[in-house]
Protein backbone atom coordinates (compact mmCIF):
# COMPACT_ATOMS: atom_id res chain seq x y z
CA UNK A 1 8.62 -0.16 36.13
CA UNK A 2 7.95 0.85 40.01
CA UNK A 3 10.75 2.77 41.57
CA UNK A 4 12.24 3.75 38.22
CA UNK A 5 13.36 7.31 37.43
CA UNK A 6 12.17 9.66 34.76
CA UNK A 7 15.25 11.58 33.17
CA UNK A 8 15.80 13.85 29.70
CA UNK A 9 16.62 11.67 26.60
CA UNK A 10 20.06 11.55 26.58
CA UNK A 11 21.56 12.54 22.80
CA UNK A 12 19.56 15.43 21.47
CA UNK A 13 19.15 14.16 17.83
CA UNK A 14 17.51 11.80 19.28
CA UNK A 15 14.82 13.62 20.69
CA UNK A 16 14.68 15.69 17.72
CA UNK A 17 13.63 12.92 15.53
CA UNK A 18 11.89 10.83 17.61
CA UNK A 19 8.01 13.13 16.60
CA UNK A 20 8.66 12.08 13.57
CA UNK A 21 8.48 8.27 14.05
CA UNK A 22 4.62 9.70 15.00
CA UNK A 23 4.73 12.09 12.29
CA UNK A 24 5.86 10.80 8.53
CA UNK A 25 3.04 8.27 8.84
CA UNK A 26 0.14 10.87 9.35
CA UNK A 27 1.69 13.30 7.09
CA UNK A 28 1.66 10.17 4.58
CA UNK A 29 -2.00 9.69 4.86
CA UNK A 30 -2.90 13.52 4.03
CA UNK A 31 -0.12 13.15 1.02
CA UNK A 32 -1.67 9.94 -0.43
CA UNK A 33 -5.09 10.96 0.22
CA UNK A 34 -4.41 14.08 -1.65
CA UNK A 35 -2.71 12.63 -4.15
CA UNK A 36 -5.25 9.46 -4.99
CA UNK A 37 -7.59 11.80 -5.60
CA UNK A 38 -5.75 13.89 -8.07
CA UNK A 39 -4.03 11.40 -9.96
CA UNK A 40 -7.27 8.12 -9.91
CA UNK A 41 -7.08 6.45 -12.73
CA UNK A 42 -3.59 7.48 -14.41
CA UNK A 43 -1.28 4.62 -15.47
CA UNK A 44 1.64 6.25 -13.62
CA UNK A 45 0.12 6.54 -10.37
CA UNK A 46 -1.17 3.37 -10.60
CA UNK A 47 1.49 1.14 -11.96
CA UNK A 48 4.71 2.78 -10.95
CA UNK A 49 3.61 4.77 -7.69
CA UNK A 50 1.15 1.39 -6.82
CA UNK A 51 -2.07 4.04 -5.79
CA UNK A 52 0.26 5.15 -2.72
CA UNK A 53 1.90 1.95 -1.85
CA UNK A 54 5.53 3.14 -2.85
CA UNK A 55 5.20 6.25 -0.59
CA UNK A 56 3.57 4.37 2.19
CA UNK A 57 6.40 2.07 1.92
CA UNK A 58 9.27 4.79 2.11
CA UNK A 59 7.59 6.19 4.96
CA UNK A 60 7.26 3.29 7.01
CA UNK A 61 11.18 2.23 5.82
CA UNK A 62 12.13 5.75 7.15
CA UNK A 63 9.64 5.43 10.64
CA UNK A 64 11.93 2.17 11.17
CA UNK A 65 15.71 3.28 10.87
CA UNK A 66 14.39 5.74 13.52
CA UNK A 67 12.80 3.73 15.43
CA UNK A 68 15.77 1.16 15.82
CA UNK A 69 17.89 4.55 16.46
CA UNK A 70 15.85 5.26 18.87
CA UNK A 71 16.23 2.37 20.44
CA UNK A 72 19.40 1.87 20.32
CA UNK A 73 19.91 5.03 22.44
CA UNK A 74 18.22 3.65 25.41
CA UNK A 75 19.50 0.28 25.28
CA UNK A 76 21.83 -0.20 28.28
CA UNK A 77 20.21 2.13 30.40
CA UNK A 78 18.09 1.69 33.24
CA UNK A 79 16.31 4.87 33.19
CA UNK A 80 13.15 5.77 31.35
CA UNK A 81 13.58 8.65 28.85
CA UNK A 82 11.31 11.70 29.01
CA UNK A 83 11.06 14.60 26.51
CA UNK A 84 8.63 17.11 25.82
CA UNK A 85 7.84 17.58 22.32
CA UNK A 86 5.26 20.35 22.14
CA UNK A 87 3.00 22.29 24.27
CA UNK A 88 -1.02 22.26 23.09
CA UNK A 89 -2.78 24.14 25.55
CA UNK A 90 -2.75 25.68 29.56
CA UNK A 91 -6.11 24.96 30.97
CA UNK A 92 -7.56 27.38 34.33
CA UNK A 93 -9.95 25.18 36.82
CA UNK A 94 -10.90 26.78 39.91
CA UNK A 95 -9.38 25.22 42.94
CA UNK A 96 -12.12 25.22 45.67
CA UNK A 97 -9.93 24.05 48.33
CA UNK A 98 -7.39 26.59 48.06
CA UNK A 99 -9.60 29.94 46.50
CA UNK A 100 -7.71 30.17 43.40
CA UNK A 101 -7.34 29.24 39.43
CA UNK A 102 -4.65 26.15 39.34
CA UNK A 103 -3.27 25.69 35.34
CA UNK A 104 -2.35 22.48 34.38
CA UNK A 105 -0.35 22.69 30.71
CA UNK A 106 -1.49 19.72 28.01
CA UNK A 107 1.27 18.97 25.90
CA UNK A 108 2.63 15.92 23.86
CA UNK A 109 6.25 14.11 24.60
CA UNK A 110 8.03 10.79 24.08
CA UNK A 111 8.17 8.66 26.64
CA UNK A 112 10.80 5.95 26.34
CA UNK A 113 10.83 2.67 28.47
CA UNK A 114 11.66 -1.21 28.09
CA UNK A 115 7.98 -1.58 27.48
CA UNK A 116 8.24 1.23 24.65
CA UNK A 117 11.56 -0.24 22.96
CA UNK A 118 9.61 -3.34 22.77
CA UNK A 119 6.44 -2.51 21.07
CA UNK A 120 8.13 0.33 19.06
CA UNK A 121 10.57 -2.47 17.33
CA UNK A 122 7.04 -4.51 16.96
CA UNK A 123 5.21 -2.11 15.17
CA UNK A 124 7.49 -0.56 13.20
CA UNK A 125 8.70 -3.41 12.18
CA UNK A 126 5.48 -5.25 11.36
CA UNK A 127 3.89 -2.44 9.58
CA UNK A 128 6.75 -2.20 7.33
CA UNK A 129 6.74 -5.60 6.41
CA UNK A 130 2.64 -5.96 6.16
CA UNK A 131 3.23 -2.67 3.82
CA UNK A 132 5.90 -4.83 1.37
CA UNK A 133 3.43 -8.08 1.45
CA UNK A 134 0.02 -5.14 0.66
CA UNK A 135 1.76 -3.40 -2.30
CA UNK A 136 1.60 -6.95 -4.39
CA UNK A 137 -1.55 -8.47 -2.95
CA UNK A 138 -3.83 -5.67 -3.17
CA UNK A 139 -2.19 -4.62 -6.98
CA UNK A 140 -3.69 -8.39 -7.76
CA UNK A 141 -7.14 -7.56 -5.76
CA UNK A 142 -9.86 -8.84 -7.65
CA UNK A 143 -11.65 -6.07 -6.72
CA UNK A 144 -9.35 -3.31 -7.89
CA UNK A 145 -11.61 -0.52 -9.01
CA UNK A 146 -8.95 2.74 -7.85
CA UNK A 147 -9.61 2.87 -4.94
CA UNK A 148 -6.07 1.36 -2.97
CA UNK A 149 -4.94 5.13 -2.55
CA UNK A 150 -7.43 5.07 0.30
CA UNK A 151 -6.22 1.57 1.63
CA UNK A 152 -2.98 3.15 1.92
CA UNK A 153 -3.78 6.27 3.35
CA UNK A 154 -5.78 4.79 6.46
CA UNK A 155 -2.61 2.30 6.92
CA UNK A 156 -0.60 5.02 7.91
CA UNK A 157 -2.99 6.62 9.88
CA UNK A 158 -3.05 3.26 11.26
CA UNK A 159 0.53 2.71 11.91
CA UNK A 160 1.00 6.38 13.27
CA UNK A 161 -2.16 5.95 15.79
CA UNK A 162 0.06 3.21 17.43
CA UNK A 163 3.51 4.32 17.37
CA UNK A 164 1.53 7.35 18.88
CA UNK A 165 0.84 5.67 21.47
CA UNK A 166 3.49 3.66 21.99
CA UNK A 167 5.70 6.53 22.20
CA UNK A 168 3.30 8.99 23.86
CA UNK A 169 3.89 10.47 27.60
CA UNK A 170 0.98 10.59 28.83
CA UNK A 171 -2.45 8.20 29.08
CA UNK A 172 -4.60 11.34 27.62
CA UNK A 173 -2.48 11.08 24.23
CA UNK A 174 -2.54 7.58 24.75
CA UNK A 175 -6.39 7.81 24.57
CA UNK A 176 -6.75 9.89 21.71
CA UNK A 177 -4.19 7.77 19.43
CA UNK A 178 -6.13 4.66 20.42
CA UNK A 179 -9.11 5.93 19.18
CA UNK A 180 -7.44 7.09 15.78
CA UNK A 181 -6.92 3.07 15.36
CA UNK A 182 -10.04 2.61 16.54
CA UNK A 183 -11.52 5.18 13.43
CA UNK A 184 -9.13 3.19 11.23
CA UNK A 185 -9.99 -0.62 11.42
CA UNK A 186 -13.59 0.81 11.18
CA UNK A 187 -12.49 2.01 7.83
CA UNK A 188 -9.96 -0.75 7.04
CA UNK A 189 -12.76 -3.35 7.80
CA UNK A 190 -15.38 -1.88 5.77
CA UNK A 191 -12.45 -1.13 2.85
CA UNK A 192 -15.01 -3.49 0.69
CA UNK A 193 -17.97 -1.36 1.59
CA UNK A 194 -20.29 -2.61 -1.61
CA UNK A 195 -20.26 -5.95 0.69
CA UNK A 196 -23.26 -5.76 3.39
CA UNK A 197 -20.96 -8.51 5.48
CA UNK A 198 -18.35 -6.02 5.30
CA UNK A 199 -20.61 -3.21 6.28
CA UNK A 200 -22.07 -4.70 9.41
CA UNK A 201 -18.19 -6.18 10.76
CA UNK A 202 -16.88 -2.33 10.69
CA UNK A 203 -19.84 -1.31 12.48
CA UNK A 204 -19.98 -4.14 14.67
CA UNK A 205 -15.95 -3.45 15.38
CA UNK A 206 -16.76 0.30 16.03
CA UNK A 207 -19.58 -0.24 18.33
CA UNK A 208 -17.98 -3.39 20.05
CA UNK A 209 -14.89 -1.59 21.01
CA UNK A 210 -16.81 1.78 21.56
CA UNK A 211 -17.94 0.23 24.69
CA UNK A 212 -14.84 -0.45 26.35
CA UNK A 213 -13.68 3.02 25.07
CA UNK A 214 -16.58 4.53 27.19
CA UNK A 215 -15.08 2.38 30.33
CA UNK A 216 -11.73 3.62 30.00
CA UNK A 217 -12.99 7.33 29.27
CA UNK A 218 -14.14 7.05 32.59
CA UNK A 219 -11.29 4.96 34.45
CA UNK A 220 -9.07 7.78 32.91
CA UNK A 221 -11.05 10.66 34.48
CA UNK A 222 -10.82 8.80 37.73
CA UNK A 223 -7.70 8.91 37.22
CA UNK A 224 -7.34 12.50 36.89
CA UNK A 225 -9.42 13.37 39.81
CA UNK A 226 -6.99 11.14 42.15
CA UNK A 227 -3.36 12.14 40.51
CA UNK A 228 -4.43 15.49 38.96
CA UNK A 229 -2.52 14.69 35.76
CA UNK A 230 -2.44 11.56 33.08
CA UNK A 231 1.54 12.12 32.61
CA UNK A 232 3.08 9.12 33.20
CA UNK A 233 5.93 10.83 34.84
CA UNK A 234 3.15 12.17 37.76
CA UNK A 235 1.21 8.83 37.83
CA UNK A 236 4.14 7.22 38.15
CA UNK A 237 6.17 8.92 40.17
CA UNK A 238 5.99 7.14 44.11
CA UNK A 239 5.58 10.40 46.30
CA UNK A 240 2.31 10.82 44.19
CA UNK A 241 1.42 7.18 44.25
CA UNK A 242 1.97 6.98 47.96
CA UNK A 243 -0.25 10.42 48.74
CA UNK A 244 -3.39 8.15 46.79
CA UNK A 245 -2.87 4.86 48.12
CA UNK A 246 -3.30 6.76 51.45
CA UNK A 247 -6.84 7.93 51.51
CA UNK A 248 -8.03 6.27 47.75
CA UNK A 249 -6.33 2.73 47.18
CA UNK A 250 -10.02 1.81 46.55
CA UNK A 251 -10.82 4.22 44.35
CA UNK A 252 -7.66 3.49 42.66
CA UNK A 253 -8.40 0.34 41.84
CA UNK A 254 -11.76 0.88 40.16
CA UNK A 255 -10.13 3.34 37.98
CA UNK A 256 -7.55 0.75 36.59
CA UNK A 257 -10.90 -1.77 36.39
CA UNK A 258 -12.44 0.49 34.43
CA UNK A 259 -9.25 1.10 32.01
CA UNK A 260 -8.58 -2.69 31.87
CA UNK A 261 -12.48 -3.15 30.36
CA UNK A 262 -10.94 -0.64 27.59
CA UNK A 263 -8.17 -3.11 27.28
CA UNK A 264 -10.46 -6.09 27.20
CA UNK A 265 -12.31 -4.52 24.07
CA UNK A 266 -9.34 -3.67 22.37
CA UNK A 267 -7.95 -7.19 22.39
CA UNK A 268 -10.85 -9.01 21.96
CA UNK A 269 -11.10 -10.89 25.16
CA UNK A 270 -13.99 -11.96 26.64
CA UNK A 271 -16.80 -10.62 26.96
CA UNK A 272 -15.85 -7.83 24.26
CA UNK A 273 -14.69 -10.33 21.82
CA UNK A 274 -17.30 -10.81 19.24
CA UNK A 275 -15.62 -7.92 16.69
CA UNK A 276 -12.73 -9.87 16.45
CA UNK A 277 -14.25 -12.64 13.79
CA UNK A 278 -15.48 -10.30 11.67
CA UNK A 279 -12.78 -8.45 11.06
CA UNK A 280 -11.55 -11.26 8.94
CA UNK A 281 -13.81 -9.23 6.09
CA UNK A 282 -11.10 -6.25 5.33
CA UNK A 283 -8.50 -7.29 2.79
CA UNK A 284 -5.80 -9.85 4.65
CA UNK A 285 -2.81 -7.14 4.92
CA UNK A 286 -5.36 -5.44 7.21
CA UNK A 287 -6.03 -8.70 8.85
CA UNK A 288 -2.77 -8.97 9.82
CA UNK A 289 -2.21 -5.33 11.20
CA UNK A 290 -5.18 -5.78 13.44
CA UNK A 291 -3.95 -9.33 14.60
CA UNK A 292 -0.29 -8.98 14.81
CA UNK A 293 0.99 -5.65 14.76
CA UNK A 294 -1.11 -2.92 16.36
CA UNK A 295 -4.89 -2.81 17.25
CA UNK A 296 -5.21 -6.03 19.43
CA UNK A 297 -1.71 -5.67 20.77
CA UNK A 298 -2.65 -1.98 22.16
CA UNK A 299 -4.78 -3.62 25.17
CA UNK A 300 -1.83 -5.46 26.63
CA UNK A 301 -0.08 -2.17 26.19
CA UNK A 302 -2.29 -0.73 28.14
CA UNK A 303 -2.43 -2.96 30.64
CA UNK A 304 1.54 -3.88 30.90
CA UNK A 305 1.59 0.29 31.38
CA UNK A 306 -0.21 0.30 34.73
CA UNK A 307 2.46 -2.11 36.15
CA UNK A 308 3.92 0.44 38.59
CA UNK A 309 0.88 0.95 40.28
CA UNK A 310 0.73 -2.90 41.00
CA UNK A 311 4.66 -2.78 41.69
CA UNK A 312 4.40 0.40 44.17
CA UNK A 313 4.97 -0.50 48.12
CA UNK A 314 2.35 1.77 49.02
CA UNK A 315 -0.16 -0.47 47.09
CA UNK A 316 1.28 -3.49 48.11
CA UNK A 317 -2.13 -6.03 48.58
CA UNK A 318 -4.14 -3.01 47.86
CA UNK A 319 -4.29 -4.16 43.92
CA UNK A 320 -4.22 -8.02 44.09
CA UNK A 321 -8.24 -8.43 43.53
CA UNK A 322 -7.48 -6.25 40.05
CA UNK A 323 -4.72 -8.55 38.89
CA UNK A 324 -6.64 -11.72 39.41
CA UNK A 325 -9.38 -10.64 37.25
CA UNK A 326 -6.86 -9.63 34.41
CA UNK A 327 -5.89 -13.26 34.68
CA UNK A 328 -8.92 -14.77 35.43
CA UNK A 329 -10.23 -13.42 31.98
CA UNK A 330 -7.24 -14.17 29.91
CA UNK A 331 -7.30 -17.52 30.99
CA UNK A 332 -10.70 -17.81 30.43
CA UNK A 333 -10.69 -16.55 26.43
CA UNK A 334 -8.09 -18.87 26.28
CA UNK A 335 -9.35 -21.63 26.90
CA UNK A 336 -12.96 -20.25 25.20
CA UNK A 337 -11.48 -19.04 22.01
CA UNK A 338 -9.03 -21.93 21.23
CA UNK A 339 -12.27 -24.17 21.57
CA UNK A 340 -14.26 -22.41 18.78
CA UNK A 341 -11.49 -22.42 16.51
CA UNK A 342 -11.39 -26.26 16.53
CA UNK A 343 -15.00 -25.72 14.36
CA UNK A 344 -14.03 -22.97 12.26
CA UNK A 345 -13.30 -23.62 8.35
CA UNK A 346 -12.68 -20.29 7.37
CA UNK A 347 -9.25 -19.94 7.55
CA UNK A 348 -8.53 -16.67 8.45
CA UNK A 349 -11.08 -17.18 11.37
CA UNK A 350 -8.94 -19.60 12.44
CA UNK A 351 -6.03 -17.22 12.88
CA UNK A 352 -8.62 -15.01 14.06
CA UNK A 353 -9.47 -17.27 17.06
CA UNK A 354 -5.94 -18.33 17.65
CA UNK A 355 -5.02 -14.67 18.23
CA UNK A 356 -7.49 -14.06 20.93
CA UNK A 357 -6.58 -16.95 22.54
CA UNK A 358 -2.54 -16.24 22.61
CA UNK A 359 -3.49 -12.53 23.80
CA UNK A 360 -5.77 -14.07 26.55
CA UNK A 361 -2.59 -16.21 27.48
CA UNK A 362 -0.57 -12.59 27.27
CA UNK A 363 -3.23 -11.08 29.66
CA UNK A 364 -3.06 -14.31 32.16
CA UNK A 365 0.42 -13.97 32.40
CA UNK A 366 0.96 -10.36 32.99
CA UNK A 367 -2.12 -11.39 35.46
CA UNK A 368 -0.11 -13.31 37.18
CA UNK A 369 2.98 -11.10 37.22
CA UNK A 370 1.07 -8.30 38.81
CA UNK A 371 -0.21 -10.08 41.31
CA UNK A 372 3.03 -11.57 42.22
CA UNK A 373 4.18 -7.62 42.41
CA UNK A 374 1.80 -6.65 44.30
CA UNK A 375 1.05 -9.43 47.46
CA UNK A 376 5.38 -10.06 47.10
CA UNK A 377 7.78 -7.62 48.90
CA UNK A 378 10.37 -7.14 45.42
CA UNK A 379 11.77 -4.45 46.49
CA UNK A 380 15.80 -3.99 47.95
CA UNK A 381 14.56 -2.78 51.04
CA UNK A 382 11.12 -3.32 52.78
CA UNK A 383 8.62 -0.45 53.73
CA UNK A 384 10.35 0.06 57.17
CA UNK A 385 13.51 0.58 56.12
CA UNK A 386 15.24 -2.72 56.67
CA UNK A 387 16.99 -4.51 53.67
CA UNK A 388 14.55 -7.26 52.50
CA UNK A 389 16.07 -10.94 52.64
CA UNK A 390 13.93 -12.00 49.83
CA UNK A 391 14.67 -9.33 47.50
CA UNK A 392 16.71 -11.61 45.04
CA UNK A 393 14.35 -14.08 44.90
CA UNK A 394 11.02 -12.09 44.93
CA UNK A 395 12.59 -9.29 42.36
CA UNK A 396 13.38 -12.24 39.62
CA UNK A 397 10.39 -13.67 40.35
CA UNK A 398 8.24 -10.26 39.29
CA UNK A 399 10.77 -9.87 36.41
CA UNK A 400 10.85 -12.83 34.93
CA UNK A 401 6.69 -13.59 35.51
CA UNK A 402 6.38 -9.72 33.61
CA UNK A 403 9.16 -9.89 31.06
CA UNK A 404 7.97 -13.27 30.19
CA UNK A 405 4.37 -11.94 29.02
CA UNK A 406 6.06 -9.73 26.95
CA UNK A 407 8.49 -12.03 24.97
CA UNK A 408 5.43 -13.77 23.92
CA UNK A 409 4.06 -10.95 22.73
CA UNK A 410 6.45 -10.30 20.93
CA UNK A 411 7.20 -13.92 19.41
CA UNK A 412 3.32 -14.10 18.70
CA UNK A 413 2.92 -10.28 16.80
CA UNK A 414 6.15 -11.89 14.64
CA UNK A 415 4.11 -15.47 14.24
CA UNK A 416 0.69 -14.40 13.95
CA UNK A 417 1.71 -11.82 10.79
CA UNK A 418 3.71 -14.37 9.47
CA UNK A 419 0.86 -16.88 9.51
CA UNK A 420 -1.90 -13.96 8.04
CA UNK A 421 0.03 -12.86 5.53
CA UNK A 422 0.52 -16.51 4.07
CA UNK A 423 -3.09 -17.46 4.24
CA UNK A 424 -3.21 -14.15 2.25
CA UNK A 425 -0.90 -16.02 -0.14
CA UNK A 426 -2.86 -19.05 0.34
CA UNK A 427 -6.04 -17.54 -0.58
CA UNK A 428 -5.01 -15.51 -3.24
CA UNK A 429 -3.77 -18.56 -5.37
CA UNK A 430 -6.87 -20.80 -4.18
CA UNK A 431 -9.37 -18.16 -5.83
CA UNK A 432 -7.00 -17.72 -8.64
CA UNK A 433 -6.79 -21.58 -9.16
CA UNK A 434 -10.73 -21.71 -8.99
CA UNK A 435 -10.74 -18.76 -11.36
CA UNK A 436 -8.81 -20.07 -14.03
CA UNK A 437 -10.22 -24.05 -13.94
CA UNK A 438 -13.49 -22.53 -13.88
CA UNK A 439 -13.00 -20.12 -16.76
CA UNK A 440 -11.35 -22.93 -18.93
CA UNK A 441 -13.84 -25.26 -18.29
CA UNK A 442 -16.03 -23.05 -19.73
CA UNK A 443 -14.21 -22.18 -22.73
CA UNK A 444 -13.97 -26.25 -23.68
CA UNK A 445 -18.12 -26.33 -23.16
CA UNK A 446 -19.16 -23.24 -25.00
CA UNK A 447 -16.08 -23.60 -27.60
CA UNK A 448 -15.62 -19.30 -26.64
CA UNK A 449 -14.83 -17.33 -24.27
CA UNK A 450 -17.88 -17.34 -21.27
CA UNK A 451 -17.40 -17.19 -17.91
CA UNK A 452 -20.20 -16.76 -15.41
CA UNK A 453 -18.83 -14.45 -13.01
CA UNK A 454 -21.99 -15.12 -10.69
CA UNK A 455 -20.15 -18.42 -10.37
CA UNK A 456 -17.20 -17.15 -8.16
CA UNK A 457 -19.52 -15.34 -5.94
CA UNK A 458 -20.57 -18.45 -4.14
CA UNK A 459 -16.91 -20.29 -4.21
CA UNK A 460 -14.87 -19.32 -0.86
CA UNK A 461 -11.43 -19.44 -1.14
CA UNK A 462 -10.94 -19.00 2.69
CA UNK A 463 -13.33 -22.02 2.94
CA UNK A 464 -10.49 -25.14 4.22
CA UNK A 465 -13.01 -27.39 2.65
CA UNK A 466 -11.87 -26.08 -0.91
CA UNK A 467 -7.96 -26.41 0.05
CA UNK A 468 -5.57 -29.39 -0.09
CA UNK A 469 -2.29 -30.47 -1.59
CA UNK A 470 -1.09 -27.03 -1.70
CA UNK A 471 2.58 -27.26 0.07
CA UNK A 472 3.42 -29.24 -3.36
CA UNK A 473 2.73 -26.52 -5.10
CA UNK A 474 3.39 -23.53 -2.83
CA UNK A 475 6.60 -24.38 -0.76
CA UNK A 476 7.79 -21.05 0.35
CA UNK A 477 4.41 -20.18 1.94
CA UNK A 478 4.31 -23.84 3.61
CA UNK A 479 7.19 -23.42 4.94
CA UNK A 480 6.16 -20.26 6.41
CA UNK A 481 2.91 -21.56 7.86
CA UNK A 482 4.67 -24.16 9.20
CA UNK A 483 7.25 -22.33 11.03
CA UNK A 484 4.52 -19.39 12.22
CA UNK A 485 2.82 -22.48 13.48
CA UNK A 486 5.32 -23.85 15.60
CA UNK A 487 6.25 -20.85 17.11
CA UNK A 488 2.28 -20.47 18.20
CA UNK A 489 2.51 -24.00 18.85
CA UNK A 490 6.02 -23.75 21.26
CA UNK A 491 7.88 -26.52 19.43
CA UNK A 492 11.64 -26.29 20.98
CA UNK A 493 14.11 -24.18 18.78
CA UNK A 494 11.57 -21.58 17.84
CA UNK A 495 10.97 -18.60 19.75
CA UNK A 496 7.28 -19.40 20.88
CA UNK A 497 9.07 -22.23 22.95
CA UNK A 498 11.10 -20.08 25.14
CA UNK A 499 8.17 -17.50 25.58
CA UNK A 500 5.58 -20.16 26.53
């Protein structure tokens, strides 16, 4: 947050570990992509080793005890943790104001804040558990031809492209891990490739979120031109933020416009939302990483990372225009994509819809909470010096508007793959029900064996039309749709209640 200091992580193993939260996973998708190809086919690999699904689980077991270590290091203090983890390269630009070469070093570090802990815990957590639920479902694909080595593979990529950037220091390596999810739900998406649905909602994903990518490209340029760095620990720091906001608040501004159109294409929000939909044609477990546990939730995470520029004194009104529009457009999704999904029948679409809506309600509120930051004086003392008699009142105000948008978050990436991995559940037995009648049916007629495949081609098990009676005969997963659902819904007792 604004005013905040930067210091060293404090316990060295710490630090030490922490690249490898980043790390494991994309070694993981090398070792599994090597290894799929060596071993296709053999009974070992594919029974005992699930295709990669063991390995990818170990990995993302290990990614989570340090992640919560990590975590639990910083919890209790107040200052954000900064370490450099490698240097990459020293660039030379000629200076024209001063007649000289100025070299600015690119490196990678871990950057640990409340907003890190957070979505660290999130997706490590999450892609652990959507990692258990994809070892069984996609073993019992009906479309199992040896090829889940490379499902598994691209979900680590996956998961490591946003702990990446969760954990990176700086909105360059922020950038380039958002694009490596970006690469992956193309890929994840299109997993059933012989399917020309399939086919056009990866491309249409790509393209879709492409052109916010190509908006925050530029924001982040901006962005260099006016700090001279993408650290966070420059961007944010207030001598810098005050030298800007002197000569190019309005400059400023458009840059974090432009970034926040990335954000809007990431999350599906309007107008960048049409991908979202579609994406309901990859297999469910990567239905529910997109939804719950990483690609949608990197927009807010974006945004919710430019809050010290709306929280800085030196900005103060500068920024409000900005942070209506964030909220103007999440409440507008909201209300837009909560309406179409009272038509759907396809159930995942459903879920699909309800996510962008609860991320547009995300957006409005952390809307809302940078506005409040930036028109309110939050700060212990005002610009001139004099202790501020409002700074009790204003300061929980900001808090509580900001922290708020985050808890539901949270309590809707927890929901929201709760809810997708049960439809998963839900669909699974509905096509295996249909399956099985059908093939018996067919047996009694024909006295033998015949089925007619060509049959289950044109029965959808995600239709709702073709469900019914199914909590008598799958408890457990009704009882988890119901719960996910009244967490979504903000039925007292559940955590969606005290977020909303």
């Amino acid at each position: 947050m604004a005013g905040s200091e930067v210091s060293d992580i404090a316990a060295p193993h710490v630090s030490e570990l922490a690249p490898l939260i980043v790390l494991l996973p994309m070694l993981a998708f090398a070792v599994i992509l090597f290894l799929g190809k060596v071993f296709n086919g053999n009974p070992t690999w594919k029974n005992s080793v699930k295709e990669g699904g063991i390995i990818a689980l170990g990995v993302m077991s290990a990614v989570l005890v340090l992640s919560i270590i990590l975590i639990m290091d910083f919890i209790g203090g107040v200052q954000a943790g900064h370490d450099s983890v490698f240097h990459w390269f020293t660039s030379g630009v000629w200076d024209g104001t001063t007649g000289g070469v100025s070299t600015d070093k690119f490196g990678f570090g871990i950057y640990v804040d409340h907003i890190t802990v957070m979505l660290l815990f999130v997706a490590a957590f999450l892609c652990l558990l959507i990692n258990t639920f994809s070892i069984g479902y996609m073993n019992t694909d009906p479309i199992n031809d040896n090829r889940n080595h490379r499902f598994y593979a691209e979900f680590t990529l996956f998961c490591s492209g946003m702990l990446g950037m969760v954990l990176a220091d700086s909105f360059l390596w922020l950038f380039i891990f958002w694009e490596i999810m970006g690469l992956c739900s193309y890929l994840l998406i299109g997993f059933y490739y012989e399917r020309p649905s399939a086919a056009y909602a990866a491309k249409k994903a790509f393209l879709t979120t492409r052109i916010g990518d190509v908006f925050l490209m530029i924001g982040l340029v901006m962005l260099w031109d006016l700090f001279g760095s993408l650290d966070y620990a420059v961007v944010f720091a207030s001598g810098e933020i005050e030298k800007v906001a002197e000569n190019s608040a309005g400059t400023l501004q458009w840059a974090l416009g432009l970034m926040f159109i990335g954000a809007v294409g990431k999350s599906a929000q309007f107008p960048l939302h049409v991908w979202l939909p579609d994406a309901m044609e990859g297999p469910t477990p990567v239905s529910a990483l997109i939804h719950a546990a990483t690609m949608v939730n990197a927009g807010l995470y974006l945004v919710a990372r430019m809050f010290p520029f709306f929280g800085a004194d030196a900005l103060h009104g500068d920024l409000a225009d900005l942070a209506f529009i964030i909220a103007l457009v999440g409440g507008i999704t909201a209300v837009m994509a909560a309406a179409i999904a009272f038509v759907q029948m396809d159930l995942k679409k459903v879920l699909a819809y309800s996510t962008m809506s609860q991320l547009a309600y995300i957006f409005t509120g952390l809307g809302c909470a940078m506005y409040l930051a930036n028109t309110l004086y939050w700060h212990e003392y005002l610009p001139d010096g004099v202790k501020n008699p409002d700074y009790y009142d204003n300061h929980y105000i900001v808090i509580v508007a900001f922290g708020a948008a985050l808890f539901h978050l949270f309590n809707h990436a927890m929901a929201k793959g709760m809810l997708f991995m049960a439809s998963g559940s839900v669909i699974h037995e509905v096509h295996h029900a249909h399956h099985h009648l059908h093939h018996h049916d067919d047996h009694d007629d024909h006295g033998e064996d015949h089925h007619d495949d060509h049959h289950d081609d044109h029965f959808d098990a995600q239709s709702m039309e073709n469900m019914g009676g199914l909590a008598s005969k799958m408890p457990i997963t009704a009882t988890a749709m119901l719960v996910g659902s009244a967490s979504i819904m903000g039925l007292p007792l559940i955590g969606g209640f005290w977020s909303k």
